[in-house]
C-alpha atoms as a PDB file:
ATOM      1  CA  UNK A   1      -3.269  -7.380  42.479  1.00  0.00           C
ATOM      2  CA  UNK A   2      -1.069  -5.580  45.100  1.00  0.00           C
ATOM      3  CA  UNK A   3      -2.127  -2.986  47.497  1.00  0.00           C
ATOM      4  CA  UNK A   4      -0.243  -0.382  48.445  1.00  0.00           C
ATOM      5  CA  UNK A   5      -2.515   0.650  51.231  1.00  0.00           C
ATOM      6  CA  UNK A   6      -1.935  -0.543  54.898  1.00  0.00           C
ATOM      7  CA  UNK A   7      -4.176  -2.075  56.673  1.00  0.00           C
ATOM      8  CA  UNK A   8      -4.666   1.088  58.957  1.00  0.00           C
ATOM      9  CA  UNK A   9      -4.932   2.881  56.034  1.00  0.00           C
ATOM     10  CA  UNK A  10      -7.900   0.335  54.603  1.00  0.00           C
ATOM     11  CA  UNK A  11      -9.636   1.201  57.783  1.00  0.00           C
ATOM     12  CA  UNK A  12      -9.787   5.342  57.875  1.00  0.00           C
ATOM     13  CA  UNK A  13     -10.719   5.287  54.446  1.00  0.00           C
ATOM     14  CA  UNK A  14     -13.442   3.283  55.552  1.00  0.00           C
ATOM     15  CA  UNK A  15     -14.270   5.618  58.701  1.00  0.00           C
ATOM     16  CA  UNK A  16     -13.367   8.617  56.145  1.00  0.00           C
ATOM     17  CA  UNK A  17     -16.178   7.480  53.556  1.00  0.00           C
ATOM     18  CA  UNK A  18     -18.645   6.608  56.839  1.00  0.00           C
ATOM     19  CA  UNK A  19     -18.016   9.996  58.028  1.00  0.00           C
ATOM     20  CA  UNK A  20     -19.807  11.357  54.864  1.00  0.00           C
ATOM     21  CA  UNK A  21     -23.023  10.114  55.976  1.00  0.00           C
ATOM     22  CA  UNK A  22     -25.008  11.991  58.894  1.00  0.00           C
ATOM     23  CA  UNK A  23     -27.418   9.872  59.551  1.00  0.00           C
ATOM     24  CA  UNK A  24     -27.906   5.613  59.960  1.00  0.00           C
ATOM     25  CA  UNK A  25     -30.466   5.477  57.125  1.00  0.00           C
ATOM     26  CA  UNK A  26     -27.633   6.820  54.763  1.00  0.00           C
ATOM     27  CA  UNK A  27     -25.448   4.830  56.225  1.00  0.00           C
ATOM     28  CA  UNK A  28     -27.317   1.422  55.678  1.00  0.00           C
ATOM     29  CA  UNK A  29     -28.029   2.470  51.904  1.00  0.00           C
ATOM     30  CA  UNK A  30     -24.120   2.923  51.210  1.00  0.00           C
ATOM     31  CA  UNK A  31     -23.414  -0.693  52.898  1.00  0.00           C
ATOM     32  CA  UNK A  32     -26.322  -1.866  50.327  1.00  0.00           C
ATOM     33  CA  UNK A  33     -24.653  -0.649  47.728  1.00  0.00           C
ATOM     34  CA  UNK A  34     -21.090  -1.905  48.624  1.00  0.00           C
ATOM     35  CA  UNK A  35     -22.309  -5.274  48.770  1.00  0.00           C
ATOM     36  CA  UNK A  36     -23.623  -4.928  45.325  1.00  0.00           C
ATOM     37  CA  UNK A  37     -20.290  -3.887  44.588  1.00  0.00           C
ATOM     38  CA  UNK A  38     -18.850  -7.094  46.031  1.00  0.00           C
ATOM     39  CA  UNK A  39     -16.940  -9.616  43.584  1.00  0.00           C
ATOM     40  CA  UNK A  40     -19.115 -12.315  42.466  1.00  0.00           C
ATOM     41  CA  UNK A  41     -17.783 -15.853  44.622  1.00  0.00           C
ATOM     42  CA  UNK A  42     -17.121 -18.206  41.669  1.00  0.00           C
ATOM     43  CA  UNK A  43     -20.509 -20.581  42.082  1.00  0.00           C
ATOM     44  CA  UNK A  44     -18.450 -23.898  43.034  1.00  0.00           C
ATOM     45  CA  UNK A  45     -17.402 -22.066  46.045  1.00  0.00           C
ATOM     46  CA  UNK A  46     -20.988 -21.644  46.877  1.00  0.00           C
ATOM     47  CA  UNK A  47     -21.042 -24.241  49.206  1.00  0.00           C
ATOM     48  CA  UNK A  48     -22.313 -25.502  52.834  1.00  0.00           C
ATOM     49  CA  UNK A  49     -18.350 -25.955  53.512  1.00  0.00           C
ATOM     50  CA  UNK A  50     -18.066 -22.630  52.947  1.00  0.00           C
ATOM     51  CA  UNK A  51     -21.106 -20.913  54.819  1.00  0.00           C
ATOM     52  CA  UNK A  52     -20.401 -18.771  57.828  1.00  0.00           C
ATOM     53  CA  UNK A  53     -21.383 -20.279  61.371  1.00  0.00           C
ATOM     54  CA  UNK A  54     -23.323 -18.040  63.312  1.00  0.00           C
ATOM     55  CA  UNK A  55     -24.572 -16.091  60.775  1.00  0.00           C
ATOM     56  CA  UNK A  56     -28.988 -15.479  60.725  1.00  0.00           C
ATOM     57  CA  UNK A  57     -28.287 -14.946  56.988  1.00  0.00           C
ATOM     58  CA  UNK A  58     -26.621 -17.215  54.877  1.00  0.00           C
ATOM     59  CA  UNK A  59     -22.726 -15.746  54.340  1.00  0.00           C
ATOM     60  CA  UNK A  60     -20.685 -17.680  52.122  1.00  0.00           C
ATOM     61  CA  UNK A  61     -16.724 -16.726  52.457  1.00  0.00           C
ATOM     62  CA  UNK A  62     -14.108 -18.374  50.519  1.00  0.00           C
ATOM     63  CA  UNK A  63     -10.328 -17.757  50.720  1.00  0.00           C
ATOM     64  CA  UNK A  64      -7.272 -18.784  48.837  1.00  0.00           C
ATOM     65  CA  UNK A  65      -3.630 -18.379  49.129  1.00  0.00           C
ATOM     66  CA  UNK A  66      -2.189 -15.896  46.381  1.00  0.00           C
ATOM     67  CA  UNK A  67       1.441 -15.259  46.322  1.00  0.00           C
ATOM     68  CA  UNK A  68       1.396 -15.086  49.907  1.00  0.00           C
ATOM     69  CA  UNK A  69      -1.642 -13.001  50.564  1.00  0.00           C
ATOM     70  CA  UNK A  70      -5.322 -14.569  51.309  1.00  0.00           C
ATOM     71  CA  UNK A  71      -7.529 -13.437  48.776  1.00  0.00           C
ATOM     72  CA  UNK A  72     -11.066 -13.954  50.002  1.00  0.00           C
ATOM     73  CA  UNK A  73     -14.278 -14.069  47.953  1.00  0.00           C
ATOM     74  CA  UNK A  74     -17.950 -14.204  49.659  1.00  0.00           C
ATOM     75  CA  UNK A  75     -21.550 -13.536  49.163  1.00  0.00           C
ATOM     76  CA  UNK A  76     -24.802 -13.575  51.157  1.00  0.00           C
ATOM     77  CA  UNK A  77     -28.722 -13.702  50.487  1.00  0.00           C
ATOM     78  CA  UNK A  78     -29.392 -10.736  52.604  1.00  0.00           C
ATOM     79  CA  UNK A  79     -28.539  -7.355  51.624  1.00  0.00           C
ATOM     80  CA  UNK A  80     -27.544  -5.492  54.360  1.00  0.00           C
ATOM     81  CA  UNK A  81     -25.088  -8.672  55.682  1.00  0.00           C
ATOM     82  CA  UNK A  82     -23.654  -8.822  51.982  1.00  0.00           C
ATOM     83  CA  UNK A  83     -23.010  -5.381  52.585  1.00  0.00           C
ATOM     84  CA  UNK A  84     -21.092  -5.995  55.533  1.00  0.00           C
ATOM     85  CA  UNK A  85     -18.903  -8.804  54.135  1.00  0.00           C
ATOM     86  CA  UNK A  86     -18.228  -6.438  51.353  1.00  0.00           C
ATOM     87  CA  UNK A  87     -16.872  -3.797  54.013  1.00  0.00           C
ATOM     88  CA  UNK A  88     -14.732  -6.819  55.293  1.00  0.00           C
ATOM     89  CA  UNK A  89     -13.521  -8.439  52.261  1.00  0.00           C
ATOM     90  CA  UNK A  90     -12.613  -4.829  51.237  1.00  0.00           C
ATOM     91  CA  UNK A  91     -10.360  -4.138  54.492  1.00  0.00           C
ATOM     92  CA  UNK A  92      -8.773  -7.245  54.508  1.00  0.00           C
ATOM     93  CA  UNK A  93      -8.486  -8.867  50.660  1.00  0.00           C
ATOM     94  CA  UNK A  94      -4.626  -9.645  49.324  1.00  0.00           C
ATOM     95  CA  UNK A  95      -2.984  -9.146  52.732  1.00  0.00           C
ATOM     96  CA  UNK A  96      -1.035 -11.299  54.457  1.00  0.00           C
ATOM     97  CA  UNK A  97      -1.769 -13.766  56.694  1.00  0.00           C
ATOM     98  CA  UNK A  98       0.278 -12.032  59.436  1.00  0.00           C
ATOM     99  CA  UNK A  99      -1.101  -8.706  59.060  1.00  0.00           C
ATOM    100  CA  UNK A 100      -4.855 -10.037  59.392  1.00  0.00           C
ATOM    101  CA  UNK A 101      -3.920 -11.884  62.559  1.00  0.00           C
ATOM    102  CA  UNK A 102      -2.056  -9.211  64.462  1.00  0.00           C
ATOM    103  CA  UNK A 103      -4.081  -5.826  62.790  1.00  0.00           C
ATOM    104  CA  UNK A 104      -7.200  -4.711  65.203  1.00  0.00           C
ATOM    105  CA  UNK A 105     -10.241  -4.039  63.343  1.00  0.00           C
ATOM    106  CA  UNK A 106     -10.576  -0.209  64.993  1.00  0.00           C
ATOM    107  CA  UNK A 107     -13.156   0.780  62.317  1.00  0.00           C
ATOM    108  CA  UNK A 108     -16.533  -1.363  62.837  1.00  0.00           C
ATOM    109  CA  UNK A 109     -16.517   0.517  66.234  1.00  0.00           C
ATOM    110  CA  UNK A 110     -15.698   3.779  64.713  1.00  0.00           C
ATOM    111  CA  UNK A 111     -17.968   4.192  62.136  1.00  0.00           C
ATOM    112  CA  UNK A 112     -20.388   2.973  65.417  1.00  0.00           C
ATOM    113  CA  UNK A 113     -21.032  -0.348  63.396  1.00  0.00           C
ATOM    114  CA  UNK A 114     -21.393  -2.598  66.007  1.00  0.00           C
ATOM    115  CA  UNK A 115     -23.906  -0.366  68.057  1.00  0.00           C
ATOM    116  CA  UNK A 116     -26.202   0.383  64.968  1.00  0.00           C
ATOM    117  CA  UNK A 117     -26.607  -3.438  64.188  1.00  0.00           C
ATOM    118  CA  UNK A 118     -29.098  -6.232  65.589  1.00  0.00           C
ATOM    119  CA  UNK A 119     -27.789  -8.458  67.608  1.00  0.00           C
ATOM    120  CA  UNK A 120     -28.039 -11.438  65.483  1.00  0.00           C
ATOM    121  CA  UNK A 121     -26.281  -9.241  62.905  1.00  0.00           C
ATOM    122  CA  UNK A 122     -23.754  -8.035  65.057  1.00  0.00           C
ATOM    123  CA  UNK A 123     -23.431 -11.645  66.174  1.00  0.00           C
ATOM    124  CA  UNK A 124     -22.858 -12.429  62.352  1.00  0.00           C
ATOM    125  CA  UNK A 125     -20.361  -9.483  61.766  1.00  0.00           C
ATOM    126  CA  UNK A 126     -18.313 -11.184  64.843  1.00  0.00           C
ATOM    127  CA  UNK A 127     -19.038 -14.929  63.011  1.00  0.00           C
ATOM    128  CA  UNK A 128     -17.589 -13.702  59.543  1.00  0.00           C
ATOM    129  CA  UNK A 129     -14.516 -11.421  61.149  1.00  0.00           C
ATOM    130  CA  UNK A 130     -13.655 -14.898  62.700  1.00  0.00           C
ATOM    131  CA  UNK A 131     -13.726 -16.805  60.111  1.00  0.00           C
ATOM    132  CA  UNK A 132     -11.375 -15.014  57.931  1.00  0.00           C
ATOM    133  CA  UNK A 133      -8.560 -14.870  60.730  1.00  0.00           C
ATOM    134  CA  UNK A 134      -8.949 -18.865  60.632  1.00  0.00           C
ATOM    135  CA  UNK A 135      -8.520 -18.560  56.878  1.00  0.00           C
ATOM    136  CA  UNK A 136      -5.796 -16.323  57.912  1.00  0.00           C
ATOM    137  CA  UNK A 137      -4.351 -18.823  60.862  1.00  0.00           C
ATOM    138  CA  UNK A 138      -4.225 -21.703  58.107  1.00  0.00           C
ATOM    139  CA  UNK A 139      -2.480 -20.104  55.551  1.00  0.00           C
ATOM    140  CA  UNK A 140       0.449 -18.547  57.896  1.00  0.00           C
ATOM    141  CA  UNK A 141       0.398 -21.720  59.144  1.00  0.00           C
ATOM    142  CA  UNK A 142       1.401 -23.428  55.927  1.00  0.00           C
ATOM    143  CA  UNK A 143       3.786 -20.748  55.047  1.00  0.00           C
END
């Protein structure tokens, strides 16, 4: 699948669709229900290789090379971090390596992610952002 939409663009749709909701409570509720909107990982990628370091939850992210863009698959046992990996997975799905690496995330700050979250979660947000630039690194290595 090939996505017209930038990587910028990605983002203020995200901030857009955030902007919709007034209050945190709302806000929480819609990142519930993206993550039950996230693509089911295929189960033999459900595995300790692929689990998230740093994460309080357990985050399982998977990526693969397609046609030159990382395609990235994950789930988690907590609903609010599935949500999150969702948002992530959204932004940055079937783009390319380079464009992951060199692209700053503007919108977790934006939408005031970061400052609405635990620690531990915020700590896990950081964990998972990390660990798809690796998948990122890898694959524009081998290119």
């Amino acid at each position: 699948m090939t996505t017209t939409m930038t990587l910028a663009q990605a983002q203020q749709e995200v901030v857009d669709e955030f902007a919709m909701f007034t209050d945190w409570q709302d806000r929480y509720e819609h990142l519930i229900e993206l993550g039950k909107d996230l693509p089911l990982i295929a189960p033999e990628h459900k595995v300790d290789d692929n689990l998230v370091r740093g994460c309080q939850s357990r985050v399982w992210l998977n990526a693969e090379p397609n046609n030159g863009l990382v395609h990235f698959t994950a789930d988690s046992d907590a609903m609010i971090t599935k949500g999150l990996v969702a948002l992530l997975v959204r932004v940055l799905n079937d783009r390319m390596p380079e464009e992951i690496l060199s692209t700053p995330l503007t919108f977790i700050d934006t939408i005031g992610l970061r400052e609405h979250l635990s620690p531990n979660r915020s700590n896990g947000l950081v964990a998972m952002l990390d660990q798809m630039k690796r998948y990122a690194l890898a694959y524009s290595a081998k290119q």
